[in-house]
N, C-alpha and C. Protein backbone atom coordinates (compact mmCIF):
# COMPACT_ATOMS: atom_id res chain seq x y z
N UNK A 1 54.43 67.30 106.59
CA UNK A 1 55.40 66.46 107.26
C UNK A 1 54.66 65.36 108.01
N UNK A 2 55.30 64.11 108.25
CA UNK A 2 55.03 63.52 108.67
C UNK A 2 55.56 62.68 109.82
N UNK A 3 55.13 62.20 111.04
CA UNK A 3 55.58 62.15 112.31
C UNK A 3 56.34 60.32 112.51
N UNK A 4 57.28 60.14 112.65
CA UNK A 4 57.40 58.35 112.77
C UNK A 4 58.18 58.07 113.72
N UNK A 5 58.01 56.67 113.80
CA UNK A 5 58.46 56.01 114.71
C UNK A 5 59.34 54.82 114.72
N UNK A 6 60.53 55.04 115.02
CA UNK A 6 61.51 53.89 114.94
C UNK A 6 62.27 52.77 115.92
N UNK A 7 63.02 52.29 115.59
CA UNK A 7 63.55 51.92 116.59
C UNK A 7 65.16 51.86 116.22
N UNK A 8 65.67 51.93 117.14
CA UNK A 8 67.79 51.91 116.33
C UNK A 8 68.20 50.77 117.38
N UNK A 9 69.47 50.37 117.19
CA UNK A 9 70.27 49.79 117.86
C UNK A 9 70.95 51.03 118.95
N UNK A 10 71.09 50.17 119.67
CA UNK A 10 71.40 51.28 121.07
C UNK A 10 72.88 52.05 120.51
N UNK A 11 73.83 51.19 120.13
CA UNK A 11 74.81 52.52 119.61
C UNK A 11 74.50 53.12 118.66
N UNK A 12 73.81 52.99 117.66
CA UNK A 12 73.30 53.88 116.29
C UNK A 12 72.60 55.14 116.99
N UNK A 13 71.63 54.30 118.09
CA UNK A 13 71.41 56.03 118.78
C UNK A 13 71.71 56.95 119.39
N UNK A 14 73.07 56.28 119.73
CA UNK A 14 74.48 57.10 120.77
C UNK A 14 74.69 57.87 119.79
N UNK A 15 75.35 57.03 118.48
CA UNK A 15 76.19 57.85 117.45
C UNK A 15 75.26 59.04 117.01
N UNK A 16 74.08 59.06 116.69
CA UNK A 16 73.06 59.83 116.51
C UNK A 16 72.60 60.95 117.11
N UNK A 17 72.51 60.87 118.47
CA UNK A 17 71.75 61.38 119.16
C UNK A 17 73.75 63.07 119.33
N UNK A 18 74.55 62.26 119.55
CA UNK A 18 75.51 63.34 119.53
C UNK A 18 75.91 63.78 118.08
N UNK A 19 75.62 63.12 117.34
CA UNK A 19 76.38 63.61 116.37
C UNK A 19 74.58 65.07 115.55
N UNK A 20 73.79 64.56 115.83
CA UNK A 20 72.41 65.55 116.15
C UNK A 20 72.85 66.89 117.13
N UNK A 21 73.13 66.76 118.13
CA UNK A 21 73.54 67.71 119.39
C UNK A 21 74.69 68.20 118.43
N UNK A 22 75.87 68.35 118.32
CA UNK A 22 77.07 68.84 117.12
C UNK A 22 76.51 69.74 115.99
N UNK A 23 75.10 69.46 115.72
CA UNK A 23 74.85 70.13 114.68
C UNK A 23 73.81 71.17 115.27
N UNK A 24 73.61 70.94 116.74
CA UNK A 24 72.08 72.09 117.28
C UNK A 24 71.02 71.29 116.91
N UNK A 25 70.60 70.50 116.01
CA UNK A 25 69.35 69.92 115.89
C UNK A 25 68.99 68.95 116.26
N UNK A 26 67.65 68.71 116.45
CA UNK A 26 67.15 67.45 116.90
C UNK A 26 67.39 65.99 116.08
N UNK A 27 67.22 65.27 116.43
CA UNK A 27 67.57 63.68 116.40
C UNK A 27 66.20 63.60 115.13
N UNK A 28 65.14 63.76 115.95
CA UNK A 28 64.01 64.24 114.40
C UNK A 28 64.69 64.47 113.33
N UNK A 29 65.17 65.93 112.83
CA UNK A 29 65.14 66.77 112.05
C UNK A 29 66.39 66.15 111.32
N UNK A 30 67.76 65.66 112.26
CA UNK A 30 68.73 65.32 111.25
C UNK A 30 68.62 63.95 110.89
N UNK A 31 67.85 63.19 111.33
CA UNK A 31 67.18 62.21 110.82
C UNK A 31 66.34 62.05 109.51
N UNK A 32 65.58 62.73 109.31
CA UNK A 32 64.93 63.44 108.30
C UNK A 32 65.32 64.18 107.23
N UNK A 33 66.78 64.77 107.28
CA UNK A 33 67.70 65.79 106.66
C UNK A 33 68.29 64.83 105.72
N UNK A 34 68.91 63.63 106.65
CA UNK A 34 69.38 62.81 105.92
C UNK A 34 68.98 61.70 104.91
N UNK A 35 67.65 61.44 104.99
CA UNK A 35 66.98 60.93 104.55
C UNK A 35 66.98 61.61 103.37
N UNK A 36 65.79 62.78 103.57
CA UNK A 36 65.99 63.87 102.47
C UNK A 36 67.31 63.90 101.33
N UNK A 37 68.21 63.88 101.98
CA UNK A 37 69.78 64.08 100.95
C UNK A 37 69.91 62.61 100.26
N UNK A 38 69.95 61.44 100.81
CA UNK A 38 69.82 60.37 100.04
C UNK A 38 68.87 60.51 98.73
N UNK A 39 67.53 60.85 99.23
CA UNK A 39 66.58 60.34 98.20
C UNK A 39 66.87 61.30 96.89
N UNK A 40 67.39 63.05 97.12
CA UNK A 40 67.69 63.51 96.57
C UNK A 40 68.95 62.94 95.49
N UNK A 41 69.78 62.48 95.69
CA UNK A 41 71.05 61.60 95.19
C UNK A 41 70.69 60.39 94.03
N UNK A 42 69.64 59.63 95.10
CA UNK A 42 69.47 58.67 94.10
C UNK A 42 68.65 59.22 93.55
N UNK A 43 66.93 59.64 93.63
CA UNK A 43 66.63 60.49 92.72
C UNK A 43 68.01 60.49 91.07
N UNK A 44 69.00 61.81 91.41
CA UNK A 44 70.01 62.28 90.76
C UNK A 44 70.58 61.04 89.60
N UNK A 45 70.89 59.94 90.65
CA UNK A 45 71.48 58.91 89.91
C UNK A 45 70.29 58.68 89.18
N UNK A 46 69.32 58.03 89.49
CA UNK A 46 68.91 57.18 87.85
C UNK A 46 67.97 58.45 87.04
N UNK A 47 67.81 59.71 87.25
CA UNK A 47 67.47 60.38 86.11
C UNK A 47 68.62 60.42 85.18
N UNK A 48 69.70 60.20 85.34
CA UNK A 48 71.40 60.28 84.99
C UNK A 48 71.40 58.93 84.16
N UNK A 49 70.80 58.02 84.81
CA UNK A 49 70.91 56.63 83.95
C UNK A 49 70.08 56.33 83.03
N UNK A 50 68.70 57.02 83.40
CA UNK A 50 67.76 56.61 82.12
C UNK A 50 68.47 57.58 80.93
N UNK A 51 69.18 58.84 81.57
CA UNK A 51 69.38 59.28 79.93
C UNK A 51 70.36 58.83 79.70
N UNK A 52 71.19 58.09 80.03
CA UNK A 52 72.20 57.49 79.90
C UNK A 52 71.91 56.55 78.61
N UNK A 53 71.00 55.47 79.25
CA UNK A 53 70.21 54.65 78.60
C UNK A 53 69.92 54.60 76.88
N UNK A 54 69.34 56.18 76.97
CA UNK A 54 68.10 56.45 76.48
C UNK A 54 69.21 56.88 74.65
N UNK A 55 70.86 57.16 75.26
CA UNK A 55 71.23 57.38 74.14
C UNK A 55 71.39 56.26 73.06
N UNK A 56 71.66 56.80 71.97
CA UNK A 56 71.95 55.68 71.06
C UNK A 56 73.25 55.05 70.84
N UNK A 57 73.53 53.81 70.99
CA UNK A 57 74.88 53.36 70.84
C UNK A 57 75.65 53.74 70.03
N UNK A 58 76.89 53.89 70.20
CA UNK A 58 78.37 54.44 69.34
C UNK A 58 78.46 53.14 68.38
N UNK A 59 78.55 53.02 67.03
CA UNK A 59 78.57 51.65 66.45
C UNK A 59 79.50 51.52 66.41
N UNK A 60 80.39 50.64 67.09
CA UNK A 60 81.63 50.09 66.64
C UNK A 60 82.17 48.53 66.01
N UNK A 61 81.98 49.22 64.67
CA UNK A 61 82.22 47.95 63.86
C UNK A 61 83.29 48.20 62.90
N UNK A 62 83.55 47.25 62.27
CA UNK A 62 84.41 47.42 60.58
C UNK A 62 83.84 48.58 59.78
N UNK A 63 84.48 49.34 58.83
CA UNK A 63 83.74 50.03 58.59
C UNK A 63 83.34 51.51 58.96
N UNK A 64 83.00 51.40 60.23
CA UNK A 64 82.86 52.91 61.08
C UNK A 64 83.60 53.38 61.82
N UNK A 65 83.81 54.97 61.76
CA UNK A 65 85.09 55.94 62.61
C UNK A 65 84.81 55.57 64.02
N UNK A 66 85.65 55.48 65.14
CA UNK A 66 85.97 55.71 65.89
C UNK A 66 85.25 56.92 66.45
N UNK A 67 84.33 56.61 67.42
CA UNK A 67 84.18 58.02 67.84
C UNK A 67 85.53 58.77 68.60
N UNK A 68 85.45 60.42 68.62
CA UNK A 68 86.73 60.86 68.94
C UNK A 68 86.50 60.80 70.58
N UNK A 69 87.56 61.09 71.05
CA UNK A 69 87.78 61.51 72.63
C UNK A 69 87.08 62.31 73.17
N UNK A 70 86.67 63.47 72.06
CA UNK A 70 85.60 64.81 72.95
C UNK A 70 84.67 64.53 72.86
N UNK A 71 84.11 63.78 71.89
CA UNK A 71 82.73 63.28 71.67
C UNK A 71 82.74 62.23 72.99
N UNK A 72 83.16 61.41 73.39
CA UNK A 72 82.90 60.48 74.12
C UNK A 72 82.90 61.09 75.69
N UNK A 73 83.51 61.93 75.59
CA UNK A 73 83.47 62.57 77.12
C UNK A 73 82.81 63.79 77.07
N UNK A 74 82.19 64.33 76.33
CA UNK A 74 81.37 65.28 76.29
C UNK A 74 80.34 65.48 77.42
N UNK A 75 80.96 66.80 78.15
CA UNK A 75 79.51 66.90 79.26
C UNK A 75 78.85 68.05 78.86
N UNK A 76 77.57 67.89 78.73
CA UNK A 76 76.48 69.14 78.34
C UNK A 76 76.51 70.12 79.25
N UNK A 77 76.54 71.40 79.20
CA UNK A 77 76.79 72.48 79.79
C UNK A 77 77.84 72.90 80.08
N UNK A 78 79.07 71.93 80.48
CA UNK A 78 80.16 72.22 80.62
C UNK A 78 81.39 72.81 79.94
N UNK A 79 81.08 72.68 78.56
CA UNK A 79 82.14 73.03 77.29
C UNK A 79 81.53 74.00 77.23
N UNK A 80 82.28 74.87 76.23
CA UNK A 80 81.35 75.90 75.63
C UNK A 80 81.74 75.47 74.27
């Protein structure tokens, strides 16, 4: 872990400093918590987008079916 130093706007540290006390923990720690949960998220998001990315386009031209409805909304793990 590592120790830092900030500075807030005087109400950001009102809102903070009680809404820290509400939870029992320090102004540190839920500072840090939250941080933590963001990076976790976005993290989330773009591993989500590169495979997003990474699939191959549906061709939609003259010529080719329609992909169906389940195919297009298909979530992995979720169906059986």
């Amino acid at each position: 872990m590592r120790n830092v130093t900030i500075t807030l706007y005087e109400e950001a540290y009102r809102w903070a400093k009680v809404h820290a006390a509400k939870a029992d923990m320090s102004l540190a720690r839920m500072l840090g918590e939250m941080l933590r949960e963001r990076m976790v998220r976005e993290d989330a998001y773009e591993r989500a987008m590169a495979e997003h990315f990474a699939q191959k386009p549906w061709p939609i031209t003259k010529g080719h079916a329609l992909p169906r409805r389940e195919e297009i909304h298909e979530r992995r793990g979720v169906r059986r």
